[in-house]
N, C-alpha and C. Protein backbone atom coordinates (compact mmCIF):
# COMPACT_ATOMS: atom_id res chain seq x y z
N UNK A 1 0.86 -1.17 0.00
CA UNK A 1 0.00 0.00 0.00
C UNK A 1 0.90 1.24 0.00
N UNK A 2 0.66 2.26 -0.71
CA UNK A 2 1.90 3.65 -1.01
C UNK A 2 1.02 4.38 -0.48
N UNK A 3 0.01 4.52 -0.02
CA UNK A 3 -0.48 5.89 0.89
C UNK A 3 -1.53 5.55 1.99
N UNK A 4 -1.65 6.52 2.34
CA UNK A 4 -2.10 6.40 4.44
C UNK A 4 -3.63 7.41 3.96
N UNK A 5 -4.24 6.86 5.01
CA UNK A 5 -6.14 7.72 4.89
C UNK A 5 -5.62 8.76 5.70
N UNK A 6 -6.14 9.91 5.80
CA UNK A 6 -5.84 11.17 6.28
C UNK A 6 -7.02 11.73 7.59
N UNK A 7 -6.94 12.17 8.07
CA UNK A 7 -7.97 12.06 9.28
C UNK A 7 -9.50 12.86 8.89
N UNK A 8 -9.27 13.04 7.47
CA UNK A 8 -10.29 13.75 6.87
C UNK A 8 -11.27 12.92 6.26
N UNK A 9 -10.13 11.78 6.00
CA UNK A 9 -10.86 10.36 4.95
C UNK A 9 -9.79 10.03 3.57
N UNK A 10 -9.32 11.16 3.47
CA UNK A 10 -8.91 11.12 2.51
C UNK A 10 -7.50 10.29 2.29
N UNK A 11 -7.56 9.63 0.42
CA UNK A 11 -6.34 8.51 -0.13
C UNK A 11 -5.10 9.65 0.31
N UNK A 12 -3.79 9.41 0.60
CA UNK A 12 -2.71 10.19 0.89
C UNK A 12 -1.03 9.21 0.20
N UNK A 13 -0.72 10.07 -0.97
CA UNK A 13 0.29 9.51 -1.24
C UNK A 13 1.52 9.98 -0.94
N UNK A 14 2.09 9.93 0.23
CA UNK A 14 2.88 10.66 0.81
C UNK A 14 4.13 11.16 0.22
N UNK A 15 4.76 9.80 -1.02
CA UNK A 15 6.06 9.91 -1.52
C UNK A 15 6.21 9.92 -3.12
N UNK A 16 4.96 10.75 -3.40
CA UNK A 16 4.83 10.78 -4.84
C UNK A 16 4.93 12.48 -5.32
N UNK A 17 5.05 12.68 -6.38
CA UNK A 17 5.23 13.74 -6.84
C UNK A 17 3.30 14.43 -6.74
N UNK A 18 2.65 13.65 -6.87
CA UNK A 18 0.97 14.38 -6.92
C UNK A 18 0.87 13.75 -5.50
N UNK A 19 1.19 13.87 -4.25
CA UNK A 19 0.11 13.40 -3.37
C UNK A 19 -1.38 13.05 -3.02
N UNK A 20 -2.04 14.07 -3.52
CA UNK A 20 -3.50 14.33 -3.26
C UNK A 20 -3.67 15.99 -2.72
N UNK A 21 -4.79 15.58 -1.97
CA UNK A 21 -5.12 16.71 -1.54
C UNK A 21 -5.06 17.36 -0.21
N UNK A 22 -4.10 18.37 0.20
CA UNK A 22 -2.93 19.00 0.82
C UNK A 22 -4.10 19.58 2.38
N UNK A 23 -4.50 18.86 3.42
CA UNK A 23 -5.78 19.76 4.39
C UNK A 23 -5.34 20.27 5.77
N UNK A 24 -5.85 21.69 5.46
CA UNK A 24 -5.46 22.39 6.75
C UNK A 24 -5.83 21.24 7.98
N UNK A 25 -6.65 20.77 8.48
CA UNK A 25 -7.71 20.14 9.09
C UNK A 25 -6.52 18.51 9.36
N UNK A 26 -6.29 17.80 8.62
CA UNK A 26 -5.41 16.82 8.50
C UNK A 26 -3.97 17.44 9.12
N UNK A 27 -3.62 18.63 8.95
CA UNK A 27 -2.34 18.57 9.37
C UNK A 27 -2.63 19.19 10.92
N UNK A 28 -3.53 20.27 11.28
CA UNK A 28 -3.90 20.54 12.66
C UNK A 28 -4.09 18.95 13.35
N UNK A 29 -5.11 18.48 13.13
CA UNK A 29 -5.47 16.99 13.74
C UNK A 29 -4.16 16.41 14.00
N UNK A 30 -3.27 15.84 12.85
CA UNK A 30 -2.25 15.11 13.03
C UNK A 30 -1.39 15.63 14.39
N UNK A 31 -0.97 17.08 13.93
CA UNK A 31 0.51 17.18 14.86
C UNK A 31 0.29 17.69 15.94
N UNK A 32 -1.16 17.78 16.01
CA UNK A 32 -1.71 17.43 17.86
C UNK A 32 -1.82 16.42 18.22
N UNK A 33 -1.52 15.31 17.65
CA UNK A 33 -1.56 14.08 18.60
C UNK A 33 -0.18 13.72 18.12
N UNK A 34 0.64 14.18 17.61
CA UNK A 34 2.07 13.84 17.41
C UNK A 34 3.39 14.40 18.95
N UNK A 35 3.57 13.91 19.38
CA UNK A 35 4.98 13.89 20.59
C UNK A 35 5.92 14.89 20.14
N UNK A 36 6.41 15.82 20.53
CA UNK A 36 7.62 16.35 20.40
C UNK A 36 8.53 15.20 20.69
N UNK A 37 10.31 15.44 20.35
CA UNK A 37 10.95 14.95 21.15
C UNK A 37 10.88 13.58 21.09
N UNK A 38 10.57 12.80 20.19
CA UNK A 38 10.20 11.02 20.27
C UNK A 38 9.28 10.73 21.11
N UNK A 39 8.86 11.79 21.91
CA UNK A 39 8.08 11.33 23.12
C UNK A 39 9.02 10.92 24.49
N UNK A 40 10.35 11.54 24.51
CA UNK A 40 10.69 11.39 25.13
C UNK A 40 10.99 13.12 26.43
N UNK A 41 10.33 13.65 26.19
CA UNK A 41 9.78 14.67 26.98
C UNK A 41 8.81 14.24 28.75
N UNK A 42 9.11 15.21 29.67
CA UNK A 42 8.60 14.79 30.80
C UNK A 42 6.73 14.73 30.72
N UNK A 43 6.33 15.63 29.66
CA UNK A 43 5.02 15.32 29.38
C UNK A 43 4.76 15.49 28.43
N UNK A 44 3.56 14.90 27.57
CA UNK A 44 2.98 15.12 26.36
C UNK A 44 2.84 16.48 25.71
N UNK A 45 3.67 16.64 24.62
CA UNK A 45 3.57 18.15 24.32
C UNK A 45 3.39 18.19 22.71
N UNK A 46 2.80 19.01 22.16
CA UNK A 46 2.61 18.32 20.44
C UNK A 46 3.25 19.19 19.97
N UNK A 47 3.72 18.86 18.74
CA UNK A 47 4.17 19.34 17.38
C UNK A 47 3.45 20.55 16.79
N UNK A 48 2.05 20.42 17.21
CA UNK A 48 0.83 21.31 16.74
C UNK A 48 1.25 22.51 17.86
N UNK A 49 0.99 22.66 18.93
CA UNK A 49 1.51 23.42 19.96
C UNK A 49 2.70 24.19 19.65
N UNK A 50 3.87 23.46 19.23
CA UNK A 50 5.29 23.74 19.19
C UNK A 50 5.04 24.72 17.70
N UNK A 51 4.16 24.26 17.15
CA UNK A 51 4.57 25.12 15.74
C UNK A 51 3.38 26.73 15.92
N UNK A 52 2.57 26.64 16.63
CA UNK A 52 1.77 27.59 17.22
C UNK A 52 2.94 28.93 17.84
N UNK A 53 3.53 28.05 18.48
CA UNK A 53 4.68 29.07 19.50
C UNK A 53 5.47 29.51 18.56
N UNK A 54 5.90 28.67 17.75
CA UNK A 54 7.08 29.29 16.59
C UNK A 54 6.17 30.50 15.69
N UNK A 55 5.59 30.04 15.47
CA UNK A 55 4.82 31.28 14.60
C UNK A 55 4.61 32.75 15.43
N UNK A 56 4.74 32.53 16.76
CA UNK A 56 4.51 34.14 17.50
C UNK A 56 5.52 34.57 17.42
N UNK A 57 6.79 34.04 17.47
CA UNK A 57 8.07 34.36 17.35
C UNK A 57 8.26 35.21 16.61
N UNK A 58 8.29 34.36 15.18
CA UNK A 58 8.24 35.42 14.54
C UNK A 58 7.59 36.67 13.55
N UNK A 59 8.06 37.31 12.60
CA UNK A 59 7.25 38.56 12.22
C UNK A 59 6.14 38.57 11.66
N UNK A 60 5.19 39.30 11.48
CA UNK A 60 3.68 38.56 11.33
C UNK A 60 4.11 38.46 9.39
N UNK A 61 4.78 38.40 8.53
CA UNK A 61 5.05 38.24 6.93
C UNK A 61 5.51 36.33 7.33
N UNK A 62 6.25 36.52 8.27
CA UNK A 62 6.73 35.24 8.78
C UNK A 62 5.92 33.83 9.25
N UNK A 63 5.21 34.34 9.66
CA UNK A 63 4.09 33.55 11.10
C UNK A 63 3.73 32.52 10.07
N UNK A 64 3.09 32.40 9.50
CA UNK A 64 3.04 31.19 8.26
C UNK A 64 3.50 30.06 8.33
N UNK A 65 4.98 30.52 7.78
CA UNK A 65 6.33 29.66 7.57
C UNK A 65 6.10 28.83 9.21
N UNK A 66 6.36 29.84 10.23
CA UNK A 66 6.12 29.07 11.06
C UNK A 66 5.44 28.24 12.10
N UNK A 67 3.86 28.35 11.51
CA UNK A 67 3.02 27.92 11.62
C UNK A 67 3.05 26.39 10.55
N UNK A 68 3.55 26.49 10.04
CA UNK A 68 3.35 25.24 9.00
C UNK A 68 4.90 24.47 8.63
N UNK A 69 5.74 25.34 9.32
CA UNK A 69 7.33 24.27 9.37
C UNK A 69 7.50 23.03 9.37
N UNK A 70 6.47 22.61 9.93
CA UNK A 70 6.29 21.09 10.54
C UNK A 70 5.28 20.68 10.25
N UNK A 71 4.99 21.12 9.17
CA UNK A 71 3.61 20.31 8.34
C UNK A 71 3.60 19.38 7.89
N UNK A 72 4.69 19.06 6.60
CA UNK A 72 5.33 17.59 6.19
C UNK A 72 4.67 16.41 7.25
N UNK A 73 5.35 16.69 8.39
CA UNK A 73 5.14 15.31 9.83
C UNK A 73 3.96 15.04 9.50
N UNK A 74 2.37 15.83 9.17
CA UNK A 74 1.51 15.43 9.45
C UNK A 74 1.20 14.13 8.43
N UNK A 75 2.15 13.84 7.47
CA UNK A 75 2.07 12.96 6.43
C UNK A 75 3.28 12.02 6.05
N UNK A 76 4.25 12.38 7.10
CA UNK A 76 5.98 11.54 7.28
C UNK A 76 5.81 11.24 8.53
N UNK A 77 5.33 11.95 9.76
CA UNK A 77 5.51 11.73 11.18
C UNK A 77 7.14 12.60 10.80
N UNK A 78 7.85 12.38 11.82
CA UNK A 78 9.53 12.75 11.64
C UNK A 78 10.25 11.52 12.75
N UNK A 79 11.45 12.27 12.48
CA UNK A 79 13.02 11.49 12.83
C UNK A 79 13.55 12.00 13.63
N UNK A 80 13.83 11.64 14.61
CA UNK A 80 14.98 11.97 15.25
C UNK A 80 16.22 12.91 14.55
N UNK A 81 16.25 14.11 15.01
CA UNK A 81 17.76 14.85 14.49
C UNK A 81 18.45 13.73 13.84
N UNK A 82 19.64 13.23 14.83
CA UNK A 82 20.37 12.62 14.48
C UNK A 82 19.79 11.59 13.66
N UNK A 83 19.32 10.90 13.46
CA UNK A 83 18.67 9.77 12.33
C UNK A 83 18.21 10.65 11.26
N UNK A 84 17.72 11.60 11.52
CA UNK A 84 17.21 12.25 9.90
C UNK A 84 18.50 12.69 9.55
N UNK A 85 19.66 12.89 9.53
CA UNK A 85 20.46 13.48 9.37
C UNK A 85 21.46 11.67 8.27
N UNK A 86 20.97 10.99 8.65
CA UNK A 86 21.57 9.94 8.16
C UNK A 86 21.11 9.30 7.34
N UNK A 87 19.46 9.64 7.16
CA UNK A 87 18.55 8.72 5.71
C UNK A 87 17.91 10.03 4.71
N UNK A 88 19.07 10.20 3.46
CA UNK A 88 18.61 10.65 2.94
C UNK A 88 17.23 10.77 2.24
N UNK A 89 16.93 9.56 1.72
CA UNK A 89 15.74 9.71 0.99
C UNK A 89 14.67 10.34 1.72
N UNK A 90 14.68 9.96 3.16
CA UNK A 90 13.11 10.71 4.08
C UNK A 90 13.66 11.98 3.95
N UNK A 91 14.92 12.85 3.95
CA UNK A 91 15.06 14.00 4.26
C UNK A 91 14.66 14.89 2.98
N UNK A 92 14.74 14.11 1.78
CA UNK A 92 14.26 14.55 0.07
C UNK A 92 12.93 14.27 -0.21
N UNK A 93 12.08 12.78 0.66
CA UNK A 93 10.48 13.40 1.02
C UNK A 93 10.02 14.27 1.41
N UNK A 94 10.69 14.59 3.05
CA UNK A 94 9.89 15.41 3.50
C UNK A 94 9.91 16.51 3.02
N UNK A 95 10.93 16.93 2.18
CA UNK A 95 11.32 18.54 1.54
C UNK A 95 10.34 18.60 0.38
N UNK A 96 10.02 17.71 -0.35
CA UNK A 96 9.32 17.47 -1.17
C UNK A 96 7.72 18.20 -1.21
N UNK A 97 7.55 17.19 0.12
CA UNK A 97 5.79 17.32 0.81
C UNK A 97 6.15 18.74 1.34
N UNK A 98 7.05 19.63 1.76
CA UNK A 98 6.98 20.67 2.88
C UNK A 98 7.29 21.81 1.18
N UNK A 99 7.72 21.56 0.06
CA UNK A 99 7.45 22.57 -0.95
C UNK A 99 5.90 22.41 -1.56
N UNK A 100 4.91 21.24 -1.56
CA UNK A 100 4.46 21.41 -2.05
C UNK A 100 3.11 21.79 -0.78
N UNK A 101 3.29 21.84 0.43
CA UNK A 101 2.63 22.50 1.26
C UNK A 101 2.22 24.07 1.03
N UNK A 102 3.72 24.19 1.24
CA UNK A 102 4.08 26.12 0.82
C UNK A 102 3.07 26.48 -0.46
N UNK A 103 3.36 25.98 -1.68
CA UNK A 103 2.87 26.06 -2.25
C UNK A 103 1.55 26.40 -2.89
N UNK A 104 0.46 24.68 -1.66
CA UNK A 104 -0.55 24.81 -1.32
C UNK A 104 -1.14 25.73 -1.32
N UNK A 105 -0.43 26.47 0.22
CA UNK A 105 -1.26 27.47 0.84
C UNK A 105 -0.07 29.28 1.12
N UNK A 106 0.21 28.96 -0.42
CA UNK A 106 1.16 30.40 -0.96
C UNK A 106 2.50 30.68 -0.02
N UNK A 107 2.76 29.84 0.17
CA UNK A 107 3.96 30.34 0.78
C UNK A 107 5.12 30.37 0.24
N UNK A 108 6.21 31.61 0.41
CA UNK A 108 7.47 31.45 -0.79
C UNK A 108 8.54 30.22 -0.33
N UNK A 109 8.95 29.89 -1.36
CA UNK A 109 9.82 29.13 -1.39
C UNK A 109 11.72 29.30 -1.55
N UNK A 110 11.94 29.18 -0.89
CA UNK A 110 12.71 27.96 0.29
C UNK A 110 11.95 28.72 1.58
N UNK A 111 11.65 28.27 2.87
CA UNK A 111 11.37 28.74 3.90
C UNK A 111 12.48 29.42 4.71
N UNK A 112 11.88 30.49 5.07
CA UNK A 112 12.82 31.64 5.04
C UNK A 112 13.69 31.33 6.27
N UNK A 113 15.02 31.73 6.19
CA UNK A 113 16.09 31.03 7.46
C UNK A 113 15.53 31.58 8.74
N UNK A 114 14.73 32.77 8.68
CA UNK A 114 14.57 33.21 10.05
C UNK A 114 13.26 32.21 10.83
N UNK A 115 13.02 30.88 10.16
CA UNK A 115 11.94 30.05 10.38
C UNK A 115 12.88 29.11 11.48
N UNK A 116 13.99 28.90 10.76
CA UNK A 116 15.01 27.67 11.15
C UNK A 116 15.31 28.48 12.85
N UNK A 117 15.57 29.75 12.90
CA UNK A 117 16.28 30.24 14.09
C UNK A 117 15.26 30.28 14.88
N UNK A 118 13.74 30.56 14.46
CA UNK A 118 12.71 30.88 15.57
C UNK A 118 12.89 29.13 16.10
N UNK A 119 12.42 28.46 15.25
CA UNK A 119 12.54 27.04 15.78
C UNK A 119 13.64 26.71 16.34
N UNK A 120 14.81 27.00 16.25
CA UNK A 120 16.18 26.63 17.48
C UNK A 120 15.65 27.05 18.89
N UNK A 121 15.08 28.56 18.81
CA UNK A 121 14.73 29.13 20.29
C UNK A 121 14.00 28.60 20.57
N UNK A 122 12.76 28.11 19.96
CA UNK A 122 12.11 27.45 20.32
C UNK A 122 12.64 26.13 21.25
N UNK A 123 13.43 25.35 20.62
CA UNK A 123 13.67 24.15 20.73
C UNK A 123 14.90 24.80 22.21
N UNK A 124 15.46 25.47 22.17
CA UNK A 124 15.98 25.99 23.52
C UNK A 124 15.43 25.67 24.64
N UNK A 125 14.19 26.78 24.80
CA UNK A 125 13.52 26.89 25.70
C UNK A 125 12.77 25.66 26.12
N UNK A 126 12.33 24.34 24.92
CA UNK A 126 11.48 23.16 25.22
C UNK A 126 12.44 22.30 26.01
N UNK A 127 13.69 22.67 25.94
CA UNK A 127 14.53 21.76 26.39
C UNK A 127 14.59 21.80 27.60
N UNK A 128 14.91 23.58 27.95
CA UNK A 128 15.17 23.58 29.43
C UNK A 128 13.64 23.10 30.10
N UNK A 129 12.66 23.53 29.47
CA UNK A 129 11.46 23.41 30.36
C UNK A 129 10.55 22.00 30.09
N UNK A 130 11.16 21.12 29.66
CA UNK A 130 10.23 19.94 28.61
C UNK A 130 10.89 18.68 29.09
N UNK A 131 12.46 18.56 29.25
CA UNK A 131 13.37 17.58 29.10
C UNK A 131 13.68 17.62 30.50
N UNK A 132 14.38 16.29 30.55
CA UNK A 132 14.91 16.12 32.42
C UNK A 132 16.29 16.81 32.03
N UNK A 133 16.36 16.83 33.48
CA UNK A 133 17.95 17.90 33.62
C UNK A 133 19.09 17.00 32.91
N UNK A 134 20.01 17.76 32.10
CA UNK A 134 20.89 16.88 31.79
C UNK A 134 22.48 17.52 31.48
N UNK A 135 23.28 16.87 31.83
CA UNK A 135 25.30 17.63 32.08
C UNK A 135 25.66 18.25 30.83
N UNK A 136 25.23 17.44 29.92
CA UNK A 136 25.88 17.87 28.27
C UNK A 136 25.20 18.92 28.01
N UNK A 137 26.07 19.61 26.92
CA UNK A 137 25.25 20.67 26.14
C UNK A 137 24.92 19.89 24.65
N UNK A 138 23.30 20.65 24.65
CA UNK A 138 22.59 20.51 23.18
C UNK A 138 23.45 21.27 22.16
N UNK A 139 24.09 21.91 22.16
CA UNK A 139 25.38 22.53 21.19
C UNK A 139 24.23 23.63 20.42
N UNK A 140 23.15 24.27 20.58
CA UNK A 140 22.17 25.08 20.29
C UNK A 140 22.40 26.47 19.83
N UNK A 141 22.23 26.93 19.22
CA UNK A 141 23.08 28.62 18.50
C UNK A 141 21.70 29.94 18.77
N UNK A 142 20.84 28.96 19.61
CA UNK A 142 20.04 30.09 20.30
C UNK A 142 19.37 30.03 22.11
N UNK A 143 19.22 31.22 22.46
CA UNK A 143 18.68 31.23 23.78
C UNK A 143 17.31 30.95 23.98
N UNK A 144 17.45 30.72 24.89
CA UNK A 144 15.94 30.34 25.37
C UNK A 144 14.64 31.57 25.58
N UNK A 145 13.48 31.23 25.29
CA UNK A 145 12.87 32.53 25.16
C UNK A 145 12.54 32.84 27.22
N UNK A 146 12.20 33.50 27.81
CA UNK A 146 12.21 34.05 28.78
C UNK A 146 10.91 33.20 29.49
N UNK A 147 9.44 33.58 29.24
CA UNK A 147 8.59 32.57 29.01
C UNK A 147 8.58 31.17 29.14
N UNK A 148 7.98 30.10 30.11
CA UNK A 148 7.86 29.13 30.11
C UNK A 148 6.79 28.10 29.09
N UNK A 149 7.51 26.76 28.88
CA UNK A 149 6.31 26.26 28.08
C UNK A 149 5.30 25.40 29.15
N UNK A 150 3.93 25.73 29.47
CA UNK A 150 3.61 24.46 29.83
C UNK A 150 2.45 23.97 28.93
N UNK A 151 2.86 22.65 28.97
CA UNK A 151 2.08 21.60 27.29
C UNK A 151 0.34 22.08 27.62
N UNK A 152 -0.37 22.23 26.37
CA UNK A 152 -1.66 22.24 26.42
C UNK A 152 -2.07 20.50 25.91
N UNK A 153 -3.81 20.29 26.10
CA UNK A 153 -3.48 19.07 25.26
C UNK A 153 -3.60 18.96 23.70
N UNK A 154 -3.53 17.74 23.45
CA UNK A 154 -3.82 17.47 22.00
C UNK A 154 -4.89 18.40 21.15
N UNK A 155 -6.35 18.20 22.06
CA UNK A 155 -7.23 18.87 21.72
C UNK A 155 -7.48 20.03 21.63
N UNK A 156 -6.94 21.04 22.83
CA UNK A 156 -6.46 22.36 21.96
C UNK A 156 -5.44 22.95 21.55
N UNK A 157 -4.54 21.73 21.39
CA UNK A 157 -3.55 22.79 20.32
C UNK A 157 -4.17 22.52 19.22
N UNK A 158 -4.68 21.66 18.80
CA UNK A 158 -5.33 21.24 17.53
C UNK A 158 -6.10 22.71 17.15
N UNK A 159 -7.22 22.72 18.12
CA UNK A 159 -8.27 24.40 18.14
C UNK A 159 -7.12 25.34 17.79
N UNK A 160 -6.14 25.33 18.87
CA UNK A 160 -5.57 26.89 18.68
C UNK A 160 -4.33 26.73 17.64
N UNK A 161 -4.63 25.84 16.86
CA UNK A 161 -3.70 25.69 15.77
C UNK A 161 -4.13 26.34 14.63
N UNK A 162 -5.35 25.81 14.76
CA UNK A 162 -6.79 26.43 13.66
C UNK A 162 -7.13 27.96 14.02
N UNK A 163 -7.12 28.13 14.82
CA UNK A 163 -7.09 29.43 15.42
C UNK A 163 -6.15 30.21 14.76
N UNK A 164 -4.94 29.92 14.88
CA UNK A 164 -3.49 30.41 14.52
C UNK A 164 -3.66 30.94 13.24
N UNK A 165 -4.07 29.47 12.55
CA UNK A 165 -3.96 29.59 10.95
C UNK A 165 -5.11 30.61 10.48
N UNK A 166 -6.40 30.71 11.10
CA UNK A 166 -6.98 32.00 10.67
C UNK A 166 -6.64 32.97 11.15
N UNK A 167 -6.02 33.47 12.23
CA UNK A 167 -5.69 35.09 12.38
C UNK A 167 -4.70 34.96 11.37
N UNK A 168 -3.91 34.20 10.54
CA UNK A 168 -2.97 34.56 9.75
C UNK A 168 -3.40 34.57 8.66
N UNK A 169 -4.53 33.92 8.21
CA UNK A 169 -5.28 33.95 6.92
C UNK A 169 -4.72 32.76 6.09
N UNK A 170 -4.36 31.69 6.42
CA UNK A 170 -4.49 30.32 5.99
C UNK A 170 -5.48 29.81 5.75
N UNK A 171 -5.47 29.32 5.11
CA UNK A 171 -6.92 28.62 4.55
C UNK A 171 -6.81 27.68 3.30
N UNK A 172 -7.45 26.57 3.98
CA UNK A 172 -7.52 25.43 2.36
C UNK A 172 -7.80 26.24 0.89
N UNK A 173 -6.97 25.55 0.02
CA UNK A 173 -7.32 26.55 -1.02
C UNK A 173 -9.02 26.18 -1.70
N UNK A 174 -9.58 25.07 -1.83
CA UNK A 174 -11.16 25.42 -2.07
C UNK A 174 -12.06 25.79 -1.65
C-alpha cells in the first residue's frame, strides 16, 4: 500500500510527486496528537503546539512559515535529528511534501532562514522546560525565550492551531 487515509478520509500519497489533496484540518489533527521529542519529553507536548509558539516568534510576513514548518510530519511523522540526518531519501520526502505544502497554501519558497532560528529558540527553551535535567550541552546557537512552556493538550492545540492559521489567513485553497 503507497499511501495512508488522512484524518479527513482522505487517499494520501505521501512519496509521490501528486500526493493528493494538501488539508489544513489533516495537518492541525495530526501534529496534535504527534509527541515532540520522540516522546521522550517529561510530558505530552505536540508538534501542533510547538509550531503555534514558533509562529509568535516570529514577524507577522513570517508567522506562516512558522506555523506550518512542521507540516510535512503530518504525512511523514519525523526522525529523530540525528537519524534524519543519516537517511537521505526521508530528508528529500519530507522537503518534497513541505514545498508542495508552501505552495498549497502560498507560501514562498525555500522557507525563510529566520523560520530555522525561531525554531532553534524554540527548541531551547522546550529543552530547558520539557526535558529532564541533563550535564551535556545541546550545542544550540540560540537562547531560550524568557517565558515558560507548559504543554496544552492534544485537543487544543489542535483548536488553537486552527485558530493560529486564521488570524494569519491560511486557509484550504477550495
Amino acid at each position: 500500500m503507497s499511501w495512508i487515509q488522512t484524518y479527513t478520509g482522505r487517499k494520501f500519497f505521501p512519496l509521490t510527486d501528486e500526493p493528493g489533496e494538501i488539508d489544513l484540518h489533516d495537518i492541525a489533527h495530526s501534529l496534535a496528537l504527534q509527541c515532540r521529542f520522540n516522546g521522550h519529553c517529561r510530558q505530552f507536548y505536540s508538534v501542533a503546539e510547538h509550531s503555534v509558539r514558533v509562529s509568535h516568534i516570529l514577524p507577522s510576513e513570517e508567522a506562516a512559515w512558522g506555523l506550518l514548518h512542521d507540516a510535512a510530519e503530518a504525512y511523514v511523522s519525523d526522525l529523530p535529528r540525528p537519524l534524519k540526518l543519516t537517511v537521505p531519501d526521508f530528508r528529500a520526502a519530507e522537503d518534497r511534501l513541505l514545498r508542495q505544502i508552501a505552495e498549497t497554501f502560498g507560501l514562498p519558497w525555500p522557507m525563510p532562514h529566520s523560520v530555522h532560528h525561531a525554531d532553534e529558540v524554540l527548541l531551547a527553551t522546550e529543552a530547558r522546560d520539557l526535558m529532564a535535567p541533563f550535564a551535556d550541552d545541546w550545542h544550540l546557537k540560540a537562547s531560550p525565550l524568557a517565558e515558560t512552556v507548559i504543554p496544552i493538550s492534544p485537543t487544543d492545540a489542535e483548536a488553537l492551531f486552527l485558530a493560529r492559521a486564521q488570524e494569519l489567513g491560511i486557509r484550504n485553497p477550495r
